[in-house]
N, C-alpha and C. Protein backbone atom coordinates (compact mmCIF):
# COMPACT_ATOMS: atom_id res chain seq x y z
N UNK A 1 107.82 120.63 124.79
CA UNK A 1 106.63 120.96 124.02
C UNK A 1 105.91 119.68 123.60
N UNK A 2 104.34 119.44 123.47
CA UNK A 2 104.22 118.24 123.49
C UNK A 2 102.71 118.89 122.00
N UNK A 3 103.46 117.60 120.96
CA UNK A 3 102.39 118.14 119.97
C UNK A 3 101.78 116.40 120.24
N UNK A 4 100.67 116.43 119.56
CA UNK A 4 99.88 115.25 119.20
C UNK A 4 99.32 115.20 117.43
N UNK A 5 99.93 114.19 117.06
CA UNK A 5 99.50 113.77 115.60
C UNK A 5 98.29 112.58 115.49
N UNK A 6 97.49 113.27 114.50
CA UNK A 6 95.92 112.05 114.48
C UNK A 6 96.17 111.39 112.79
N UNK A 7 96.33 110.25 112.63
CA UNK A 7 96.44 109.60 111.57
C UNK A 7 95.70 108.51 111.15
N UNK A 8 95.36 108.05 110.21
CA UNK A 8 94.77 106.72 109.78
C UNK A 8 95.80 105.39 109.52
N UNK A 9 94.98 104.93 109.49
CA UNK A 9 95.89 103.13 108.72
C UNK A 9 96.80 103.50 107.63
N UNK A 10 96.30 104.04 106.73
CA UNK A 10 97.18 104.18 105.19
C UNK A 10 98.47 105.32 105.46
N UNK A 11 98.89 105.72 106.70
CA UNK A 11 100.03 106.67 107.03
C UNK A 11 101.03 105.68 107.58
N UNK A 12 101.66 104.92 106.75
CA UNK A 12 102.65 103.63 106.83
C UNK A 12 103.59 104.16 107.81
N UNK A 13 104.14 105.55 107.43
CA UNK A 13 105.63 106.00 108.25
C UNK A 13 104.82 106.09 109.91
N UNK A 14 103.73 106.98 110.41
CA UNK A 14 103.52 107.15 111.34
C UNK A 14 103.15 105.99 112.19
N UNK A 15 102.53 104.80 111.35
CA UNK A 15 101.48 103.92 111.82
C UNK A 15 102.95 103.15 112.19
N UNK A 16 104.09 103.01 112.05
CA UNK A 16 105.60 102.10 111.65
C UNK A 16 106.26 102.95 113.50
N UNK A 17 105.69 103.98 113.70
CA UNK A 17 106.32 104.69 114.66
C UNK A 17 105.73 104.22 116.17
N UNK A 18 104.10 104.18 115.63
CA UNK A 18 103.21 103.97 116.72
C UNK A 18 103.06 101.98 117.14
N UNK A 19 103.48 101.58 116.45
CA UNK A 19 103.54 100.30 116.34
C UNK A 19 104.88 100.09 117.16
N UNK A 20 105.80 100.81 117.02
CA UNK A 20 107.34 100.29 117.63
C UNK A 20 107.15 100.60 118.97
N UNK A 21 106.42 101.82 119.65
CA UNK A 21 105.92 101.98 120.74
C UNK A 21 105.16 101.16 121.23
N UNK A 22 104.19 100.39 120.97
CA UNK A 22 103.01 99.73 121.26
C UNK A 22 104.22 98.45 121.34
N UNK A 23 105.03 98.04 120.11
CA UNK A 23 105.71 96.53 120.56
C UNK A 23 106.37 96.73 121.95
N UNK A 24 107.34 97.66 121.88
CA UNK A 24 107.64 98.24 123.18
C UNK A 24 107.20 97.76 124.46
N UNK A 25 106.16 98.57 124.81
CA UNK A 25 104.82 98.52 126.19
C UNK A 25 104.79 96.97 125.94
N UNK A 26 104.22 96.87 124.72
CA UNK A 26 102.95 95.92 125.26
C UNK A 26 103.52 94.17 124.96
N UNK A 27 104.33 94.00 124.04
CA UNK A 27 105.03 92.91 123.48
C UNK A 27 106.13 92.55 124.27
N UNK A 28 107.26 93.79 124.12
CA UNK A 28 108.50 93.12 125.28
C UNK A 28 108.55 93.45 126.60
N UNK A 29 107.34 94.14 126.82
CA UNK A 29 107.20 94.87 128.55
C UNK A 29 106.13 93.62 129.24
N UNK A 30 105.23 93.46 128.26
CA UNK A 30 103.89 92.87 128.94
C UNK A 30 103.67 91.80 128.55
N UNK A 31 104.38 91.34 127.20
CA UNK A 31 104.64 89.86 126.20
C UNK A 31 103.37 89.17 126.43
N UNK A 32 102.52 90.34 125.98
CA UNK A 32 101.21 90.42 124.73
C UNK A 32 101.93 90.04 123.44
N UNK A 33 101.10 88.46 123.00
CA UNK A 33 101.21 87.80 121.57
C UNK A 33 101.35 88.93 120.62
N UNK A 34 101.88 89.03 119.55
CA UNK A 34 101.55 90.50 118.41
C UNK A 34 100.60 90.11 117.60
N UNK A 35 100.16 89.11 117.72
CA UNK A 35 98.84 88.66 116.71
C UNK A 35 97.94 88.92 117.52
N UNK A 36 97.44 89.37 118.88
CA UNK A 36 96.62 89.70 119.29
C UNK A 36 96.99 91.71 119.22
N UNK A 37 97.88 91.55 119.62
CA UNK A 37 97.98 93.28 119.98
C UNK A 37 97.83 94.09 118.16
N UNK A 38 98.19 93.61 117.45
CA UNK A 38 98.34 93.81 116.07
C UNK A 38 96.80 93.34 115.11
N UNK A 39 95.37 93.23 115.75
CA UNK A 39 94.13 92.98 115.22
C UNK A 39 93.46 94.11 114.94
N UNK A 40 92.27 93.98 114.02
CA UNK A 40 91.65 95.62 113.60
C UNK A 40 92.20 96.86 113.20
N UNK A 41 93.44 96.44 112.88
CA UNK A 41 94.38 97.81 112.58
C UNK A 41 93.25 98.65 111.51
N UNK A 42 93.42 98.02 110.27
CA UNK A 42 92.59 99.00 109.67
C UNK A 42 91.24 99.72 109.90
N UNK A 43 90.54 99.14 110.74
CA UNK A 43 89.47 100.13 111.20
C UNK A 43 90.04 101.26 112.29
N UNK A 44 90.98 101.42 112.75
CA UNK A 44 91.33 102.29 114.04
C UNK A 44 91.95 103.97 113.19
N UNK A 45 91.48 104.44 114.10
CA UNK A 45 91.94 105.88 113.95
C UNK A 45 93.25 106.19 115.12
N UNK A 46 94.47 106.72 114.65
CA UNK A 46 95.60 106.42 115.65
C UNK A 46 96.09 108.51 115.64
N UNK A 47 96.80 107.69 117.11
CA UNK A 47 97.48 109.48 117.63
C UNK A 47 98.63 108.89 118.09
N UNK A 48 99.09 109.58 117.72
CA UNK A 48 100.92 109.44 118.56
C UNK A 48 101.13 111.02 119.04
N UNK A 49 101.66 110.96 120.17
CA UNK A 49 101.98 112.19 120.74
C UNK A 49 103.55 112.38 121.43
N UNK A 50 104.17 113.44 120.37
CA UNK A 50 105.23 113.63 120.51
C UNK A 50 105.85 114.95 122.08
N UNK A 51 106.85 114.56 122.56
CA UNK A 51 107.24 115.80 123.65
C UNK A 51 108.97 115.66 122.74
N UNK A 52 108.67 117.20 123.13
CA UNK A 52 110.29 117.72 122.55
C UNK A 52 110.58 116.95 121.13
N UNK A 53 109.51 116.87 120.11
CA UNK A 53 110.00 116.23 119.22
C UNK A 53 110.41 114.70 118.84
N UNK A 54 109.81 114.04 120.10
CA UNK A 54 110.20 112.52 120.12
C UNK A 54 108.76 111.74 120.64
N UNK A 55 108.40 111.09 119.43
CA UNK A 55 107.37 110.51 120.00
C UNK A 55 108.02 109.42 121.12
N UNK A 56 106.33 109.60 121.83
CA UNK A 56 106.56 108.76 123.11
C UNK A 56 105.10 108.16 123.67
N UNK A 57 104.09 108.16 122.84
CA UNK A 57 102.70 107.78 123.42
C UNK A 57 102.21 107.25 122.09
N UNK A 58 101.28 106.46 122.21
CA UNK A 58 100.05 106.11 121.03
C UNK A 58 98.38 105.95 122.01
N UNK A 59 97.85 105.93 120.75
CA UNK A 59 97.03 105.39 121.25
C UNK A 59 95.74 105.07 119.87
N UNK A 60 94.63 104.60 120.03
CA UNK A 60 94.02 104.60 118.87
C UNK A 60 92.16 104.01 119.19
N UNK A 61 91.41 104.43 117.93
CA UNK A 61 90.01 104.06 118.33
C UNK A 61 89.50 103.50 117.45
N UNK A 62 88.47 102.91 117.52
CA UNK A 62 87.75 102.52 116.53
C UNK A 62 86.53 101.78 116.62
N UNK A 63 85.58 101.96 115.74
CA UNK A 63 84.07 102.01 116.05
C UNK A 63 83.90 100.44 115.58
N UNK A 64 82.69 100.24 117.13
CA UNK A 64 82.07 98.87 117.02
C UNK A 64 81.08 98.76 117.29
N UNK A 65 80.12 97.78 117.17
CA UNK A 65 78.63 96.91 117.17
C UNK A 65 78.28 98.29 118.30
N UNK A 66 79.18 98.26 119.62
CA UNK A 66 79.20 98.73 120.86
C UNK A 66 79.20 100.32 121.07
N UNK A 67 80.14 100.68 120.22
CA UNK A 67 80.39 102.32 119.95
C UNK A 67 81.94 102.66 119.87
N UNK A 68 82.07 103.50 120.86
CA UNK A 68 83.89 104.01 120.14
C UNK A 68 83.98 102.88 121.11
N UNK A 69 85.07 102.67 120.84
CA UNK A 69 86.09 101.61 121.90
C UNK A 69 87.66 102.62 121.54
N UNK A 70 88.02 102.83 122.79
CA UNK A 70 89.65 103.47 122.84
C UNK A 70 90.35 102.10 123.17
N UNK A 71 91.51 101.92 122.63
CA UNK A 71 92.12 101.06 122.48
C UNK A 71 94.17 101.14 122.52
N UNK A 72 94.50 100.63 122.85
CA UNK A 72 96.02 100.93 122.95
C UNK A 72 96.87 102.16 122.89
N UNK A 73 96.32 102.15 124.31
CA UNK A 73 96.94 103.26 125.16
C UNK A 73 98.55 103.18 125.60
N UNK A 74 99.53 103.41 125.06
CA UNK A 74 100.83 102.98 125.13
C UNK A 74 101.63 104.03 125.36
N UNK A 75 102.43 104.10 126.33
CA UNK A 75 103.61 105.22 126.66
C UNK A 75 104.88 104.48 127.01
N UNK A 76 105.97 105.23 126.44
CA UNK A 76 107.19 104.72 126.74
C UNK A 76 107.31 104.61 128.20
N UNK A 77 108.40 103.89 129.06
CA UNK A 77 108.24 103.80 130.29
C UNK A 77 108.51 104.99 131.11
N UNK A 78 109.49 105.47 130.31
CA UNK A 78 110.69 106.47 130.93
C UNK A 78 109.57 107.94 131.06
N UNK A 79 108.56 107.88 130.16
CA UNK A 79 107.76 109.04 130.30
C UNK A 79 106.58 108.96 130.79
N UNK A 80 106.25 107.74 131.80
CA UNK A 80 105.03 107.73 132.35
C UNK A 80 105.04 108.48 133.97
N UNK A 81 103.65 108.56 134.30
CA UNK A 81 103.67 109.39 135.70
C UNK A 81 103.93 110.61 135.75
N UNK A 82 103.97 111.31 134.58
CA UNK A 82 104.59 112.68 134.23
C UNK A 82 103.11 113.48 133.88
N UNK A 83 101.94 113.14 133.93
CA UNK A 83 100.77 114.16 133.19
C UNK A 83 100.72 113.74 131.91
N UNK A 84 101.52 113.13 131.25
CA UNK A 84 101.59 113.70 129.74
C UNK A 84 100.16 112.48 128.99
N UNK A 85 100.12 111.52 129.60
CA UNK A 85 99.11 110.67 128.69
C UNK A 85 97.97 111.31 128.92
N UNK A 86 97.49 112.48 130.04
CA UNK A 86 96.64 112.74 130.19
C UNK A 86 95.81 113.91 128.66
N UNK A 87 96.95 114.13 128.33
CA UNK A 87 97.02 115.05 127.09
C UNK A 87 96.34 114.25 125.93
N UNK A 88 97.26 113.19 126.19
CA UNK A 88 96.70 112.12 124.97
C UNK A 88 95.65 111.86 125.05
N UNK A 89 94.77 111.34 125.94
CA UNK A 89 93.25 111.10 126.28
C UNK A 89 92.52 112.43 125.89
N UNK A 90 92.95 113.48 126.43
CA UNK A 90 92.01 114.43 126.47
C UNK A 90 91.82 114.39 125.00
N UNK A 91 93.22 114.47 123.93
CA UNK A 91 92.95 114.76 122.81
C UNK A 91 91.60 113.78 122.13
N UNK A 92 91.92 112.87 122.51
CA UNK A 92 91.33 111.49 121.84
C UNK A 92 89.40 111.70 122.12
N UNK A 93 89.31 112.05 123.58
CA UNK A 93 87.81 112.02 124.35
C UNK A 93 87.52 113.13 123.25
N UNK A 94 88.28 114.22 123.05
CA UNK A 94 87.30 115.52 122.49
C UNK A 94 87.46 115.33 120.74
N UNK A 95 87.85 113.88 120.28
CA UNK A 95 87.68 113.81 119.03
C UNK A 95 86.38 112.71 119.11
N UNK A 96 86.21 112.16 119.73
CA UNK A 96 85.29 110.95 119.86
C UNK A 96 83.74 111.83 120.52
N UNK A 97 84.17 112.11 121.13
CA UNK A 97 82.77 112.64 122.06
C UNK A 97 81.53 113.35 121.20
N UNK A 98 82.60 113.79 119.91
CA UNK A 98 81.48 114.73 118.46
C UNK A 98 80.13 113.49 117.99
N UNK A 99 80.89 112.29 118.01
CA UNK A 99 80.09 111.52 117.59
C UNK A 99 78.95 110.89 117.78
N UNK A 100 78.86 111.45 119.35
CA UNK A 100 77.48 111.44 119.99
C UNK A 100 77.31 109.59 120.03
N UNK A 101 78.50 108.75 120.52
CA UNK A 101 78.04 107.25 120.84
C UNK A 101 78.68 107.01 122.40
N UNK A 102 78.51 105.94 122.40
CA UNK A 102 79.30 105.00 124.03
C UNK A 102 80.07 104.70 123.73
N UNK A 103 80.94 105.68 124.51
CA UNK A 103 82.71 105.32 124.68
C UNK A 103 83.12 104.38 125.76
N UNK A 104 83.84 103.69 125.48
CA UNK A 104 84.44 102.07 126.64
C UNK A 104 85.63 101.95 126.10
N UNK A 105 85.92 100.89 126.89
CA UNK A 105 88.04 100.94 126.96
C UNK A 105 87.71 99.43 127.81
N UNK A 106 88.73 98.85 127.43
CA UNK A 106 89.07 97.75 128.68
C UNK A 106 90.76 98.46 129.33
N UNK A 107 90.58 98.73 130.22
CA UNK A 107 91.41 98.61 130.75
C UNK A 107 92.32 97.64 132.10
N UNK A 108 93.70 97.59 131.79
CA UNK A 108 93.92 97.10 132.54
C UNK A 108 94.78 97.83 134.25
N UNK A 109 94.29 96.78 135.12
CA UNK A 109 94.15 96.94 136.23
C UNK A 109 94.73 98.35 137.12
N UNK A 110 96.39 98.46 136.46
CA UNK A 110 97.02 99.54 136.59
C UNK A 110 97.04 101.09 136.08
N UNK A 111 95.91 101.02 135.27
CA UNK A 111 95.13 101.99 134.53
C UNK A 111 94.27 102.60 135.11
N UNK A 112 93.11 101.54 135.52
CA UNK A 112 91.65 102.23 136.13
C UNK A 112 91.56 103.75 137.07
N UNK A 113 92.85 103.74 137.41
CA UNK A 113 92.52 105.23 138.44
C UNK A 113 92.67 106.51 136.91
N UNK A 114 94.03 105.98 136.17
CA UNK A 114 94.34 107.22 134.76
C UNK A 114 92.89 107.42 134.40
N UNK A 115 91.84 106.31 134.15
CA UNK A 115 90.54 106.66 133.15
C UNK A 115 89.18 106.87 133.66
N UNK A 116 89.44 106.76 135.34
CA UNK A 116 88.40 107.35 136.38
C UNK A 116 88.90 108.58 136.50
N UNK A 117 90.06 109.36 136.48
CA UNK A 117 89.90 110.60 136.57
C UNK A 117 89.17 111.39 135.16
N UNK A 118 89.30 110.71 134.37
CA UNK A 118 88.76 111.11 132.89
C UNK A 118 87.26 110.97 132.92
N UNK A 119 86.55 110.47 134.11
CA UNK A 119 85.35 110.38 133.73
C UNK A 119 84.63 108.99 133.58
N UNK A 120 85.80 107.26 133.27
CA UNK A 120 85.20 106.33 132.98
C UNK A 120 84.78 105.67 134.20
N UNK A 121 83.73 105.06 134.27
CA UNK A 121 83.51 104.36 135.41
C UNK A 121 83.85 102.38 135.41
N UNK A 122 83.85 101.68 136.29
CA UNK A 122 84.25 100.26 135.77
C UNK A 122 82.82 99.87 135.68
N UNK A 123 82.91 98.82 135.01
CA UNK A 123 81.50 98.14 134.53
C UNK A 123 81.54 96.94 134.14
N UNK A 124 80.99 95.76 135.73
CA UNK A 124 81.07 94.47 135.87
C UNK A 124 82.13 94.17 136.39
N UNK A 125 83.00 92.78 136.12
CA UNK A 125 83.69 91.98 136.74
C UNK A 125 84.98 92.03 136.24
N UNK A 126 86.12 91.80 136.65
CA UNK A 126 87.65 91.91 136.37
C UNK A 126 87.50 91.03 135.29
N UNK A 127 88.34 90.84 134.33
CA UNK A 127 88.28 89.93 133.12
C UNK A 127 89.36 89.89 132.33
N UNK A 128 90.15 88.46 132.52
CA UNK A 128 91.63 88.30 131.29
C UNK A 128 91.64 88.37 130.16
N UNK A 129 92.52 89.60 130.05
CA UNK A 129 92.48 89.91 128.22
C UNK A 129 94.00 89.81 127.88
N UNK A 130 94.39 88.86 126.69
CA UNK A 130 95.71 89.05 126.68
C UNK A 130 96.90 88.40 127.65
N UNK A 131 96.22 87.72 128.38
CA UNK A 131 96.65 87.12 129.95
C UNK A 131 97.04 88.20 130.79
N UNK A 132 96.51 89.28 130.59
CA UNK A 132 96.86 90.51 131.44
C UNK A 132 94.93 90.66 132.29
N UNK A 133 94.78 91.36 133.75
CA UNK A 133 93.26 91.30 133.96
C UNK A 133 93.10 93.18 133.70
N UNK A 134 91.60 93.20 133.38
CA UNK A 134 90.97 94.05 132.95
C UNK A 134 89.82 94.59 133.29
N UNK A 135 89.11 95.11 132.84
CA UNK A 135 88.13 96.26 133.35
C UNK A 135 87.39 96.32 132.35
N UNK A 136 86.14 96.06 131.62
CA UNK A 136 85.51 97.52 130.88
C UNK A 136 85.03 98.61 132.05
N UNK A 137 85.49 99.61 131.09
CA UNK A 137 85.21 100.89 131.72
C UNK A 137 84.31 101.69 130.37
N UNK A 138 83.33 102.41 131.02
CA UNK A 138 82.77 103.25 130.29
C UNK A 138 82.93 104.55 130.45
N UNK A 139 82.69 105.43 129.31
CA UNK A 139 82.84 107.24 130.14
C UNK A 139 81.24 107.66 130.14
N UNK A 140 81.42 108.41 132.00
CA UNK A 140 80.10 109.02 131.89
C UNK A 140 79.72 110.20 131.48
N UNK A 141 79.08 110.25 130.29
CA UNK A 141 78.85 111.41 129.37
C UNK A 141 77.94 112.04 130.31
N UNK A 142 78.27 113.64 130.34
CA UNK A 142 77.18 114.06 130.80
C UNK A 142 76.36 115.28 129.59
């Protein structure tokens, strides 16, 4: 069963859950600095999405100069390739999309097909973020 929880900054226990995931992926998998992966916390709006009762995804947004920006998209390893982040996005696109702005993501390289099926297109030139390469991608609203 796969629920999804939407939380803010000031939810210490959840934000403590979604963070251990994200060190996970992105710190001891991808050894992304944590002073970079760990910036803007308090402006972001966060989801963790649990299956069978065990979280296993994050992800989170938050509004700029630019518009939404989706931002740290993180799944445990053991549960990727399974459909399930697709859940997570969907949740995330149909909370953002109310707001009537331009949604973008950088993604990286191994991503771009997950957020072209969602609709984002790439936009411009490959670009190192994190010492990892990247994408902005935008979604095309229709």
């Amino acid at each position: 069963m796969i629920e999804i929880k939407r939380f803010g900054f000031d939810n210490k226990e959840l934000l403590k859950i979604s963070n251990s995931i994200r060190t996970k992926v992105f710190v001891e998998e991808q050894h992304v600095d944590p002073e970079l992966e760990y910036e803007n916390e308090e402006q972001g709006k966060f989801y963790l999405l649990y299956s069978d009762g065990n979280p296993i995804a994050t992800a989170r947004w938050r509004e700029t100069e630019k518009g939404i920006k989706l931002e740290r998209f993180a799944m445990l390893k053991e549960f990727r390739n399974q459909g399930l982040g697709s859940e997570l996005l969907k949740a995330v696109l149909n909370d953002v999309q109310k707001l009537d702005k331009k949604i973008y993501l950088h993604s990286q390289l191994k991503a771009v097909s997950y957020y072209e099926r969602a609709g984002f297109k790439k936009v411009g030139e490959k670009f190192t973020e994190a010492g990892i390469e990247h994408y902005l991608m935008e979604l095309n609203q229709r």
